[in-house]
C-alpha atoms as a PDB file:
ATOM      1  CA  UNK A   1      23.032   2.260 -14.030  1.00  0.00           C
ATOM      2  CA  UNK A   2      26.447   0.806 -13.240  1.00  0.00           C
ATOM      3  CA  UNK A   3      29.278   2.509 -11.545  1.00  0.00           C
ATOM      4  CA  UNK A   4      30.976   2.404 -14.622  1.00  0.00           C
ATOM      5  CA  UNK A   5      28.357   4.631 -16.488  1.00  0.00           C
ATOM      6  CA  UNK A   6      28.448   7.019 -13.547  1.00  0.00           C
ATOM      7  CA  UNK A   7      32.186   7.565 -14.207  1.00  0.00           C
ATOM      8  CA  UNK A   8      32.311   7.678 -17.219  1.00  0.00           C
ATOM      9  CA  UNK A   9      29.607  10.837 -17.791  1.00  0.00           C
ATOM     10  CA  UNK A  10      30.082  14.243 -17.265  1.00  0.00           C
ATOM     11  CA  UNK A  11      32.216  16.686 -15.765  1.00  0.00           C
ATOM     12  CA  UNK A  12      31.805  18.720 -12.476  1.00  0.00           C
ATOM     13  CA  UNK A  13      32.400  22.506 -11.945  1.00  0.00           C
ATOM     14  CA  UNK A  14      33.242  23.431  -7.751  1.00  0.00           C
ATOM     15  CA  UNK A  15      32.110  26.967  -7.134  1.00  0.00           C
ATOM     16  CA  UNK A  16      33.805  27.687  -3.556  1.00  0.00           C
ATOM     17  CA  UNK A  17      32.836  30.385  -0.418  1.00  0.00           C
ATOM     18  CA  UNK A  18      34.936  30.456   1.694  1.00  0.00           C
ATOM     19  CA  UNK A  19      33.285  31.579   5.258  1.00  0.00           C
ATOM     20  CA  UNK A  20      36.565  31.716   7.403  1.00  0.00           C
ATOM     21  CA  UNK A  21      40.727  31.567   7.004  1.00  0.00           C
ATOM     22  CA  UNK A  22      41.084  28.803   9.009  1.00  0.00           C
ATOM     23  CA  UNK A  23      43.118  26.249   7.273  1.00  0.00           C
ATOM     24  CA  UNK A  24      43.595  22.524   8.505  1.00  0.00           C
ATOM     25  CA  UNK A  25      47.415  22.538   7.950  1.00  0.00           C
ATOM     26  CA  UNK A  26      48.076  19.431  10.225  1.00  0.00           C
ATOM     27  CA  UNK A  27      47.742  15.630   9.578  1.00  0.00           C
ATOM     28  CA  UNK A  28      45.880  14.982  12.802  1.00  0.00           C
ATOM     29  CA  UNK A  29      43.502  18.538  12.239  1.00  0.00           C
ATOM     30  CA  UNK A  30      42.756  16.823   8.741  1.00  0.00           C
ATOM     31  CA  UNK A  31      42.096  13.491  10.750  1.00  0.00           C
ATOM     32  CA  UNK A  32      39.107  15.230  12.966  1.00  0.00           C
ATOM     33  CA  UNK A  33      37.743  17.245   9.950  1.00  0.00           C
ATOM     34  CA  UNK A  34      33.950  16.311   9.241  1.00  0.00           C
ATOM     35  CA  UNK A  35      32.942  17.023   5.454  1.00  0.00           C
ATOM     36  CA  UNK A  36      29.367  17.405   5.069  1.00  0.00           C
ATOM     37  CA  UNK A  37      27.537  16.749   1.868  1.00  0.00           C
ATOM     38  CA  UNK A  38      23.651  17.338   1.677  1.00  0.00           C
ATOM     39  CA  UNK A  39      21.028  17.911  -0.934  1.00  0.00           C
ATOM     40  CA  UNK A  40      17.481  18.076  -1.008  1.00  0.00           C
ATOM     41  CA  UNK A  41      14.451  18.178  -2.955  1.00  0.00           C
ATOM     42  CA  UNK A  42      16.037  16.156  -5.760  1.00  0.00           C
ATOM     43  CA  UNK A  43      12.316  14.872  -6.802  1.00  0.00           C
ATOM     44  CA  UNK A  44      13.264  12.289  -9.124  1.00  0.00           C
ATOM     45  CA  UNK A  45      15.913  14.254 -11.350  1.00  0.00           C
ATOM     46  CA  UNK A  46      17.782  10.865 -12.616  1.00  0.00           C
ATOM     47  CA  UNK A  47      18.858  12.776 -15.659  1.00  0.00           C
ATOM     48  CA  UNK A  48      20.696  16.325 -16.470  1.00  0.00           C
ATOM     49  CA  UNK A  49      18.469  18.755 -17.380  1.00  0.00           C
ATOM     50  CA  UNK A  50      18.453  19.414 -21.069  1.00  0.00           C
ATOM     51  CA  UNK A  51      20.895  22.138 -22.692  1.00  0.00           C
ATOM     52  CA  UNK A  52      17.608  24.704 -23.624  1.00  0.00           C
ATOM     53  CA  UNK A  53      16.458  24.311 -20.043  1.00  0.00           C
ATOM     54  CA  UNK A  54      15.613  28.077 -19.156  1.00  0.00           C
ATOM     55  CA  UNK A  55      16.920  27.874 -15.784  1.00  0.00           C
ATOM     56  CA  UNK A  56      19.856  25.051 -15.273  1.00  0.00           C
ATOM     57  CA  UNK A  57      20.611  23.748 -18.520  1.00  0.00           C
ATOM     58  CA  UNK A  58      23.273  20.814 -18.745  1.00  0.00           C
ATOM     59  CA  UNK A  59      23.117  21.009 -14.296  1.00  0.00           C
ATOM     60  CA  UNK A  60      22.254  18.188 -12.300  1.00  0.00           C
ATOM     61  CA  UNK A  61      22.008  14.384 -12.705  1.00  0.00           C
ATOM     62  CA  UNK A  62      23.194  11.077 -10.780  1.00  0.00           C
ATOM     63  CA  UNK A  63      25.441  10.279 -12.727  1.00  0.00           C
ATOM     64  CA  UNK A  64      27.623  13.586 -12.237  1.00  0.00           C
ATOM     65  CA  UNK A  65      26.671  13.347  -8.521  1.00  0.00           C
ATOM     66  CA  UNK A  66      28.446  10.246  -8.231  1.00  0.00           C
ATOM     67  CA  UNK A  67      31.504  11.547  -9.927  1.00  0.00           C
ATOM     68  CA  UNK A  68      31.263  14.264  -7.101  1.00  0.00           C
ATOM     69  CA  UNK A  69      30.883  12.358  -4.261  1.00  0.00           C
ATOM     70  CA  UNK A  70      33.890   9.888  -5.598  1.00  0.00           C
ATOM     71  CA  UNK A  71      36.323  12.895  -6.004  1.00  0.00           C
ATOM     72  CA  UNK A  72      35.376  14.244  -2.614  1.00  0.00           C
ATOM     73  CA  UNK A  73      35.587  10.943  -0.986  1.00  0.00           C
ATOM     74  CA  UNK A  74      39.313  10.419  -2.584  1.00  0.00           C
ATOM     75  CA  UNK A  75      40.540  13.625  -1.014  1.00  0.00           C
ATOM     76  CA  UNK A  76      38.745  13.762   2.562  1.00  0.00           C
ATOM     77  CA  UNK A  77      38.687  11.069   5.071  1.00  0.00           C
ATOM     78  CA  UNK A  78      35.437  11.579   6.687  1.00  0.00           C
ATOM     79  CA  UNK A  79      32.620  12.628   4.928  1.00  0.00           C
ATOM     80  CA  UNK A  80      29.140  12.189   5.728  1.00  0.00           C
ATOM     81  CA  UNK A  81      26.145  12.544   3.053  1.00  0.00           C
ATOM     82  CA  UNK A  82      22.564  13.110   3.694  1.00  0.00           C
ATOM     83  CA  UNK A  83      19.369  13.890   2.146  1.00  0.00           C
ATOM     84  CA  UNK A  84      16.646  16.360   3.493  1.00  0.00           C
ATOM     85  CA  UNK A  85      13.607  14.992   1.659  1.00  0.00           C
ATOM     86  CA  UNK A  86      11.242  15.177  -1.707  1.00  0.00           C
ATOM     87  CA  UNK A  87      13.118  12.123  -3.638  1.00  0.00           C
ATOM     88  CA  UNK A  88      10.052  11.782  -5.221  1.00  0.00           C
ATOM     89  CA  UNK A  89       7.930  13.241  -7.896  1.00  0.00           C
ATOM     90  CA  UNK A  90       8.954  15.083 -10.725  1.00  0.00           C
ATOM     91  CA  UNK A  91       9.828  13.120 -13.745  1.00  0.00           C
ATOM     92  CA  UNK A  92       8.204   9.610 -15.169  1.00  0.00           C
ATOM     93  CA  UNK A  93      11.095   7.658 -13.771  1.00  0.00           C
ATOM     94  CA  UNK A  94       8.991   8.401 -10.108  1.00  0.00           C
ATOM     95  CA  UNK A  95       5.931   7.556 -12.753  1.00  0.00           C
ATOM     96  CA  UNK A  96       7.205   4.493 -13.897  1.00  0.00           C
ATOM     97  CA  UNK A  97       9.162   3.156 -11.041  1.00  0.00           C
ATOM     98  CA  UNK A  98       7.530   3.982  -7.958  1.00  0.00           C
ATOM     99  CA  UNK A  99      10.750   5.563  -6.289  1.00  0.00           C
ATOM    100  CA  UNK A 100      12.171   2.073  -6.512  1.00  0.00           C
ATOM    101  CA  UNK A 101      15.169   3.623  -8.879  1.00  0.00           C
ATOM    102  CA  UNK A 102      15.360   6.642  -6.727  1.00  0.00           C
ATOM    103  CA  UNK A 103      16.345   4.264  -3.867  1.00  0.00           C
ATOM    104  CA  UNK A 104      18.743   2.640  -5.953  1.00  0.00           C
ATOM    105  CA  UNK A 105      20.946   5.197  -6.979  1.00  0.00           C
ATOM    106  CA  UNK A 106      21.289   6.720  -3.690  1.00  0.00           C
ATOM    107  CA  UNK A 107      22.390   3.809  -2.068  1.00  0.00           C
ATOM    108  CA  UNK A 108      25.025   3.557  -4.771  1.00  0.00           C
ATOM    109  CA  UNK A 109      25.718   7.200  -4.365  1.00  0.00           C
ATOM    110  CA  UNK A 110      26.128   6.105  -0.686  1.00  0.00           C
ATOM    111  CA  UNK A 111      24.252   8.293   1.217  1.00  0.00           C
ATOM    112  CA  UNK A 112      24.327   7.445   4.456  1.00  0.00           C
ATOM    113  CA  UNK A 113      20.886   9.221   6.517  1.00  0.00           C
ATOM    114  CA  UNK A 114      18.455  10.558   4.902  1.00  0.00           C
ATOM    115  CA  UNK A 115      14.682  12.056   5.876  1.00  0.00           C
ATOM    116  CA  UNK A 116      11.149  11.974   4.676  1.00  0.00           C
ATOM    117  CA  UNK A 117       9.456  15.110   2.829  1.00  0.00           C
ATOM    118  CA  UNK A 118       6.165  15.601   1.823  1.00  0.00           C
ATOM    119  CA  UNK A 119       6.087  13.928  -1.917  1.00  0.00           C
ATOM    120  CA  UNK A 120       7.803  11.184  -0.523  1.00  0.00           C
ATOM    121  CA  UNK A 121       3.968  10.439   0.644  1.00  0.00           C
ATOM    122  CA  UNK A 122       2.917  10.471  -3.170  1.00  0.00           C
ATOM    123  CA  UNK A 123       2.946   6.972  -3.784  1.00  0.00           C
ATOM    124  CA  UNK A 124       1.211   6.300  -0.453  1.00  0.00           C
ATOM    125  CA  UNK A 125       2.892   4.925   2.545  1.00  0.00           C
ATOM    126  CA  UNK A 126       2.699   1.176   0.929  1.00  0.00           C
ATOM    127  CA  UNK A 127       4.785   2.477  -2.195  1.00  0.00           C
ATOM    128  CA  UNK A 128       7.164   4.603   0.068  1.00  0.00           C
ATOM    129  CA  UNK A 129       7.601   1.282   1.990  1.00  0.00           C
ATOM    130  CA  UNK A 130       8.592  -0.646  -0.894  1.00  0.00           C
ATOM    131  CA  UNK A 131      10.806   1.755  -2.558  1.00  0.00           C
ATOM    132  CA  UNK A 132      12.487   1.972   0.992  1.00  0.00           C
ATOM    133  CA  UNK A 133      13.070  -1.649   0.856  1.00  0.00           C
ATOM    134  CA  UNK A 134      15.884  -0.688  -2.057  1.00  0.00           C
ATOM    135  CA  UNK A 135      17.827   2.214   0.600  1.00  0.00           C
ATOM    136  CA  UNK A 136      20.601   0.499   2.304  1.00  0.00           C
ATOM    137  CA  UNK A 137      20.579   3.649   4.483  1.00  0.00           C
ATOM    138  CA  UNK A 138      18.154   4.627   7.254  1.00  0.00           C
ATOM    139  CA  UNK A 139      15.523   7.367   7.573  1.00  0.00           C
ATOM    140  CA  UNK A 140      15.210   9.637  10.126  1.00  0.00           C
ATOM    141  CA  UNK A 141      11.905  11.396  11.051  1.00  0.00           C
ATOM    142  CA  UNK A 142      11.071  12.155  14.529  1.00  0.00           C
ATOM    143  CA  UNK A 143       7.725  14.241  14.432  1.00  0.00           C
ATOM    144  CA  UNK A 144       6.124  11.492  12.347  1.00  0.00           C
ATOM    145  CA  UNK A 145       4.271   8.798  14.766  1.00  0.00           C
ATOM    146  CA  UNK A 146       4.004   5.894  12.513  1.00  0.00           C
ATOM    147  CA  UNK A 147       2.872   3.704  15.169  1.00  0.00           C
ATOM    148  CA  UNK A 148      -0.612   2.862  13.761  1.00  0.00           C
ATOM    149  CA  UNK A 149       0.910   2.615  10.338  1.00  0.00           C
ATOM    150  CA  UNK A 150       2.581   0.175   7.857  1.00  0.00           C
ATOM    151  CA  UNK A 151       5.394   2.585   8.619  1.00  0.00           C
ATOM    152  CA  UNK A 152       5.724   1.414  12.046  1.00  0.00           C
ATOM    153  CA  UNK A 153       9.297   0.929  13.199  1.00  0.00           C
ATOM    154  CA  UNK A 154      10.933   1.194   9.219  1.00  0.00           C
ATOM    155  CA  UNK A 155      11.580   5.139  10.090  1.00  0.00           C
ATOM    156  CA  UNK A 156      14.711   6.092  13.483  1.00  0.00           C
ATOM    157  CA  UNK A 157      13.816   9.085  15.361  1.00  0.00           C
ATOM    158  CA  UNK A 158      17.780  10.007  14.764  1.00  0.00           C
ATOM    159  CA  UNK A 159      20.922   7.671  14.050  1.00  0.00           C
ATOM    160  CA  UNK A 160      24.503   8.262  15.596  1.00  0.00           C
ATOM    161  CA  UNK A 161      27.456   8.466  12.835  1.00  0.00           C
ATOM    162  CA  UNK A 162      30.674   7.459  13.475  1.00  0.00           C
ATOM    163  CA  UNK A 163      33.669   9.261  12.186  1.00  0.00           C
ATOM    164  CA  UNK A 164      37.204   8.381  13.874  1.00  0.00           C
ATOM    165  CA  UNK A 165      36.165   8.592  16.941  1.00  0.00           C
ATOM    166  CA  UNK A 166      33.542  11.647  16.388  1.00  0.00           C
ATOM    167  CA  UNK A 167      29.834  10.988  17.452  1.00  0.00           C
ATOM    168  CA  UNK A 168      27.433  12.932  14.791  1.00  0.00           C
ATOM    169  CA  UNK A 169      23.973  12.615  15.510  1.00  0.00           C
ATOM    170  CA  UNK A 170      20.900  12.979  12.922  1.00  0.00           C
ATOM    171  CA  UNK A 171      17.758  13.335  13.906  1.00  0.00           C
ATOM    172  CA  UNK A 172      14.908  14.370  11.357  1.00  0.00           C
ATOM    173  CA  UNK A 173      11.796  16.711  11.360  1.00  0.00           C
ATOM    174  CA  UNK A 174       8.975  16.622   8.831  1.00  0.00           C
ATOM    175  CA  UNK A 175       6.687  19.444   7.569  1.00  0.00           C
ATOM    176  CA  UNK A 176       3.036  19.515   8.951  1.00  0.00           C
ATOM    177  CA  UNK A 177       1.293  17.020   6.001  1.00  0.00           C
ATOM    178  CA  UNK A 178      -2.513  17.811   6.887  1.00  0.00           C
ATOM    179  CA  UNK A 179      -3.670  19.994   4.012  1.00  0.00           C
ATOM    180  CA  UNK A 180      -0.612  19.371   2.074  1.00  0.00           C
ATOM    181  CA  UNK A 181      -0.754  15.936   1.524  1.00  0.00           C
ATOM    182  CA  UNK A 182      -4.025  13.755   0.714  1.00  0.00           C
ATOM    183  CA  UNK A 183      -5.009  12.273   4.193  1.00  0.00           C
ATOM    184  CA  UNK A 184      -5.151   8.838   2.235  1.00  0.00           C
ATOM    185  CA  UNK A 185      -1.703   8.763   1.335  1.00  0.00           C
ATOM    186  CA  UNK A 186      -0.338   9.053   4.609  1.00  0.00           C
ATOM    187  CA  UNK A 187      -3.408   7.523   6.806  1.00  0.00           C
ATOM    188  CA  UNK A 188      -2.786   7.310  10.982  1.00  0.00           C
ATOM    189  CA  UNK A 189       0.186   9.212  11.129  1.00  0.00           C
ATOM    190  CA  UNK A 190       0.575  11.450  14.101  1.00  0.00           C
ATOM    191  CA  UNK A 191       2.357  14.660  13.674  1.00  0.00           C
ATOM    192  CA  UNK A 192       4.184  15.723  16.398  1.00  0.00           C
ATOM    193  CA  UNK A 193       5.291  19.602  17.253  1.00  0.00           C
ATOM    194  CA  UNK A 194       8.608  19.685  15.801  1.00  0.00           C
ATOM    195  CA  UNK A 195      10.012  22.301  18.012  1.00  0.00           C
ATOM    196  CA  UNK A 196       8.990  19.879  20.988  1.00  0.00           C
ATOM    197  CA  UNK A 197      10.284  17.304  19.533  1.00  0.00           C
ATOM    198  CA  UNK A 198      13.752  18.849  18.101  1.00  0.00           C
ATOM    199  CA  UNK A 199      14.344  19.679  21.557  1.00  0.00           C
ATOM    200  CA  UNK A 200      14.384  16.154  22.874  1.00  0.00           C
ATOM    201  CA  UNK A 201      16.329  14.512  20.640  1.00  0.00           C
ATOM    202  CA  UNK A 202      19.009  17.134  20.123  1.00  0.00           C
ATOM    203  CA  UNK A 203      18.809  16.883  24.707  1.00  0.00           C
ATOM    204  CA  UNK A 204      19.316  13.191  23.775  1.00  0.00           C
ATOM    205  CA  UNK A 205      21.721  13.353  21.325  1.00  0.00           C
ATOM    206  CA  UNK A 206      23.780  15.565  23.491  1.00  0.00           C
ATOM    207  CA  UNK A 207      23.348  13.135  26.396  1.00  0.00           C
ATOM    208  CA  UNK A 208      24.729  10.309  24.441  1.00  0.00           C
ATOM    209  CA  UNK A 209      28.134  12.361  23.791  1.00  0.00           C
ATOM    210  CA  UNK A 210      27.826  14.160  20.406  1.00  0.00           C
ATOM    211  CA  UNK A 211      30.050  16.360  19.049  1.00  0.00           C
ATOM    212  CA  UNK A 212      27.983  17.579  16.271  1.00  0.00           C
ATOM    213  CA  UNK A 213      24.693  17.600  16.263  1.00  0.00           C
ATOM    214  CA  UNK A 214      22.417  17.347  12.570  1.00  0.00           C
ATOM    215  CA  UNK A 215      18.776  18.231  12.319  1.00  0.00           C
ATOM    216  CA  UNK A 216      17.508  17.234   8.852  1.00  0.00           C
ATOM    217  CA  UNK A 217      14.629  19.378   8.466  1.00  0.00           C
ATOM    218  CA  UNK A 218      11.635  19.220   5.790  1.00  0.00           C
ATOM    219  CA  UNK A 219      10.312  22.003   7.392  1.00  0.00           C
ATOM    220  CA  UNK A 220      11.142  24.848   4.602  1.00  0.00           C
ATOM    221  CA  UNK A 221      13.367  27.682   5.220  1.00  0.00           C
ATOM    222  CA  UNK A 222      11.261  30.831   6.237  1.00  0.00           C
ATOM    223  CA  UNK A 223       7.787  31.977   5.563  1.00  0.00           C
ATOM    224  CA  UNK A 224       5.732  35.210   5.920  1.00  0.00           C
ATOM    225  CA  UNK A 225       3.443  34.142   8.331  1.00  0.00           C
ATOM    226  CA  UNK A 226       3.888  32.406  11.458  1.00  0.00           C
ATOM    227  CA  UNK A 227       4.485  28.680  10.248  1.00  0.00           C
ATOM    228  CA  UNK A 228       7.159  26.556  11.489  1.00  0.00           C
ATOM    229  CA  UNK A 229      10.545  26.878   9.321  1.00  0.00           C
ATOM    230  CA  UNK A 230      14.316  26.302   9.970  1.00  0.00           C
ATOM    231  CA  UNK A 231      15.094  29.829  11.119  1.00  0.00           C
ATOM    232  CA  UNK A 232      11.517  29.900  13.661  1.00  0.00           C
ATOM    233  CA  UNK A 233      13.287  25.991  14.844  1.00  0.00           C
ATOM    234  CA  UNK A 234      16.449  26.854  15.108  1.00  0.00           C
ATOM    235  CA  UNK A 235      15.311  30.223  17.313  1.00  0.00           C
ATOM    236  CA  UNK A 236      13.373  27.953  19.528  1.00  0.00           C
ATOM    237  CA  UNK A 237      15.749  25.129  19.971  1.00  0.00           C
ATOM    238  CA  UNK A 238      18.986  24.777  21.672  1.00  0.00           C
ATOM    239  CA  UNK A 239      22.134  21.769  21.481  1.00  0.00           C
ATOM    240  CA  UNK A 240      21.669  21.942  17.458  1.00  0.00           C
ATOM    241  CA  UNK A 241      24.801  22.879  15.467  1.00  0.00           C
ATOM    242  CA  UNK A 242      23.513  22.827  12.063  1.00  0.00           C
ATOM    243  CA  UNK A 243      20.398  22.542  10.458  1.00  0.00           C
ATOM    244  CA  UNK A 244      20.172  20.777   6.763  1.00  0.00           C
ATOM    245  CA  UNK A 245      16.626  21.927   5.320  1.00  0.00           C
ATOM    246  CA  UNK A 246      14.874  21.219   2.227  1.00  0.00           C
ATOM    247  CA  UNK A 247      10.778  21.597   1.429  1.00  0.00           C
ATOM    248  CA  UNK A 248      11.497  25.447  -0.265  1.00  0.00           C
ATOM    249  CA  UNK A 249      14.107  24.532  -2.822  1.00  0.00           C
ATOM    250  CA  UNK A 250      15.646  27.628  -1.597  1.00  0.00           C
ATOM    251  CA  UNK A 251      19.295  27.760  -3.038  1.00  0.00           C
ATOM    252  CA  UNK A 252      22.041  29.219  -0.639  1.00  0.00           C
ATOM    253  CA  UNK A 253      25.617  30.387  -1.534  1.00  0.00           C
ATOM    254  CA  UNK A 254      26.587  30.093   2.026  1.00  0.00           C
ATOM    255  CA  UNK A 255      24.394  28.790   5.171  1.00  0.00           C
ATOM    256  CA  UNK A 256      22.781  31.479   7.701  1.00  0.00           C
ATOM    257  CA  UNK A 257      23.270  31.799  11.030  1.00  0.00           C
ATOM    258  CA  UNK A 258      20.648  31.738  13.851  1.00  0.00           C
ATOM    259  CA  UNK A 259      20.869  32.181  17.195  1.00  0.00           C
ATOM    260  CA  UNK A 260      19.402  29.628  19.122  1.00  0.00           C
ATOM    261  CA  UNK A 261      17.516  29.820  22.757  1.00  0.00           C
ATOM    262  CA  UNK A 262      20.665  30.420  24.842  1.00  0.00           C
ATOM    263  CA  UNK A 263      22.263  32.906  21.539  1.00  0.00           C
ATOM    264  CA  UNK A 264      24.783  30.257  20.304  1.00  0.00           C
ATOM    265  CA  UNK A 265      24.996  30.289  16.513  1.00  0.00           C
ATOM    266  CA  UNK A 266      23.102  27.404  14.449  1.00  0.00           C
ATOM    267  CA  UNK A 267      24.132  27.168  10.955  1.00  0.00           C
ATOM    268  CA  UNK A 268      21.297  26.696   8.263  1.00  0.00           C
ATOM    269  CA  UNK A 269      21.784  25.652   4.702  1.00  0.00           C
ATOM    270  CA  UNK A 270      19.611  24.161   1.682  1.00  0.00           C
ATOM    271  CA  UNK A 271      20.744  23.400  -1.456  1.00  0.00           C
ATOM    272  CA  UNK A 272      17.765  24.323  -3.939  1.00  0.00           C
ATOM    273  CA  UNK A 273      16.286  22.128  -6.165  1.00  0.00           C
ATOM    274  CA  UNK A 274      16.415  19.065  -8.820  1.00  0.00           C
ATOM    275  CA  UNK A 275      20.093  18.147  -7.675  1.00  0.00           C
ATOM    276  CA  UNK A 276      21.667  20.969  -9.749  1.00  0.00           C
ATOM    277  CA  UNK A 277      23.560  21.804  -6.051  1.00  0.00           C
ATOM    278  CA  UNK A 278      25.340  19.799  -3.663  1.00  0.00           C
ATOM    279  CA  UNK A 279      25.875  21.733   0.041  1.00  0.00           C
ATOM    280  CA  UNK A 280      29.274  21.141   1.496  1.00  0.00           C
ATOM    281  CA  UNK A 281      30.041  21.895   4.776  1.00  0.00           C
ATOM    282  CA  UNK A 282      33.209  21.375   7.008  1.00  0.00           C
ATOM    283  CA  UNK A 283      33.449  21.036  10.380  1.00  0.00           C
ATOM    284  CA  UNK A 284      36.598  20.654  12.768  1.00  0.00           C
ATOM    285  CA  UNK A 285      35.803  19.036  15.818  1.00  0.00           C
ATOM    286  CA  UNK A 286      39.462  19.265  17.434  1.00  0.00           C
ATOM    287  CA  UNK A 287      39.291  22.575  17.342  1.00  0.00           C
ATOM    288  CA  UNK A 288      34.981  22.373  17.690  1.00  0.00           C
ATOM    289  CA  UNK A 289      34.134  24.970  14.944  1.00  0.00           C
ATOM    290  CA  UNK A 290      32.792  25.489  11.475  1.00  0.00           C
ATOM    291  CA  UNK A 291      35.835  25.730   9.214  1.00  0.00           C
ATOM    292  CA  UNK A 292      34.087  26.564   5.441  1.00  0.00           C
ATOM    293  CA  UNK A 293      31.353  26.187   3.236  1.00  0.00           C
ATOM    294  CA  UNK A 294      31.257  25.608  -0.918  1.00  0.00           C
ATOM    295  CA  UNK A 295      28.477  25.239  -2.625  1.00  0.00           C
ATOM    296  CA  UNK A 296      29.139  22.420  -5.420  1.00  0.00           C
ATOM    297  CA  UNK A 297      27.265  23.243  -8.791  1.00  0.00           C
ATOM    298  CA  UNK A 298      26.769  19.533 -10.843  1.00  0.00           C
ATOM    299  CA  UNK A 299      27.397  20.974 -14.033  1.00  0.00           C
END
C-alpha cells in the first residue's frame, strides 16, 4: 500500500480524557513534552472492519492509522510509537503472507520499538524471523533467552530513545509461552521471571540516565488467580513509569495507576484489540510528570 493510499482513506474521530489541568502553555514546556502512541494486539487487522460488524463496525485499519499518526506527528514534536505484541494471526493476510505485510506497514507507519506476544510465535520462530527481516524497527523482549535459537541476538533486551535531549528507555516482557504456545513453534527458548527481570533492566535503564522509563509488557492486564499481569509487575517492581500492556485486549478509557515497591505511582494502559484504539499518552519531563491521556478511536 503506498503512502498515497493511506492518505487518501478514511477519516479519524479523537475521543479525549483528560486526566489533569495542566496545560503546556510555553514554547520550551512544548519542546520537553513526550507524546506516546501505543497499540497492541492488532493481529493482522490490515483492513477496517466491515460496517455490520457487531462490535466495531467501520473502526480500525492501517490505512486510517497512518492518517493518525501523520496528524499527530504534524502537531507534536516528539512522539514516540510502540507496539505491545500479537501482530499476528487473525485474518488471511497473516495466512497468506506470513506477517511479512504486517512488518511492512508498520515500518511505514513508523513505529519505532515494538515487542513480541504470544501469536507472534504462530508461524514458528523461522517465519517470525523472516517477517522481522521487513521491521526497520527493533524488538524488545527481555524474559525471552533466545540464545539456543535462530532468534539469537535479532531480539534487544530494551533500546534507549532519544527525544531532544530526553533519554526514554524500552525494555520488553513476554507472557509465560509453555502451555500457550506449541513447544515446536518456539523450540529452546528460555523464559525468564519477568518480575526478576523487569527489575534489572528498569535498575539499568535508570543507571544509564533515563527520564522515562517504558516497560512493554505481553503479560495481560490482571487475572483471577495468581499469574503474572501488569498490575502483579508493576506492584513488584520499582524505577518503571509506565507500563504499555497488551495479551488481554483489554480496552482502557484512561490508564490505572499502581503503586510500585517503594508506593510511587506506575501508570498502566492497553488499548484493546484489532487496532480499533490507539493509546496516547503525554508526558512532560521539564516539569517530570504525566500531563494527559486520550484514547484515539480509528473510526
Amino acid at each position: 500500500m503506498k503512502r498515497r493510499d493511506f492518505v487518501q482513506r478514511g477519516g479519524i474521530v479523537l475521543g479525549a480524557f483528560l486526566v489533569s489541568g495542566n496545560v503546556l502553555a510555553s514554547s520550551e514546556k512544548r519542546s520537553r513534552k513526550i507524546t506516546i502512541l501505543h497499540t497492541n494486539d492488532t493481529h493482522s487487522n490490515i483492513d477496517a472492519f466491515p460496517s455490520n460488524h457487531a462490535k466495531y463496525p467501520n473502526q480500525g485499519g492501517v490505512a486510517k492509522r497512518f492518517e493518525l499518526f501523520q496528524k499527530i506527528k504534524s502537531e507534536e514534536e516528539n512522539v514516540i510509537i510502540l507496539d505491545a505484541g500479537d501482530i499476528f494471526q487473525g485474518t488471511p493476510y497473516f495466512n497468506m503472507f506470513g506477517g511479512v505485510l504486517e512488518m511492512k506497514l508498520m515500518s511505514e507507519l513508523g513505529y519505532d520499538v515494538a515487542t513480541m506476544g504470544n501469536h507472534d510465535f504462530d508461524g514458528g520462530m523461522d517465519g517470525f524471523l523472516k517477517a522481522k527481516q521487513h521491521a526497520k524497527f527493533p524488538f524488545v523482549c527481555a524474559n525471552y533467552d533466545f540464545s539456543d535459537t535462530i532468534l539469537k541476538d535479532q531480539l534487544l533486551q530494551h533500546v534507549v530513545l532519544e527525544r531532544n535531549k530526553m533519554n526514554i528507555g524500552v525494555f520488553g516482557i513476554g507472557v509465560e509461552l509453555n502451555g500457550l504456545v506449541p513447544d515446536s513453534k518456539y523450540g529452546k527458548t528460555s523464559y525468564l521471571d519477568p518480575i526478576k527481570t523487569a527489575n534489572e533492566q528498569a535498575a539499568l535503564l535508570k543507571k544509564k540516565g533515563c527520564d522515562l522509563i517504558i516497560c512493554l509488557s505481553h503479560l495481560g492486564f490482571e487475572y483471577t488467580d495468581n499469574k503474572v499481569s501488569d498490575k502483579v509487575l508493576a506492584s513488584k517492581t520499582k524505577n518503571i513509569h509506565l507500563i504499555l500492556g497488551g495479551h488481554t485486549h483489554t480496552f482502557l478509557d484512561k490508564p490505572f495507576e499502581a503503586k510500585n515497591l517503594e508506593g510511587e505511582t506506575v501508570l498502566i494502559n492497553q488499548a484493546g484489540y484489532g487496532g480499533v484504539q490507539v493509546g496516547r499518552l503525554d508526558f512532560c519531563c521539564l516539569e517530570g510528570g504525566f500531563v494527559k491521556n486520550q484514547v484515539l478511536v480509528v473510526k
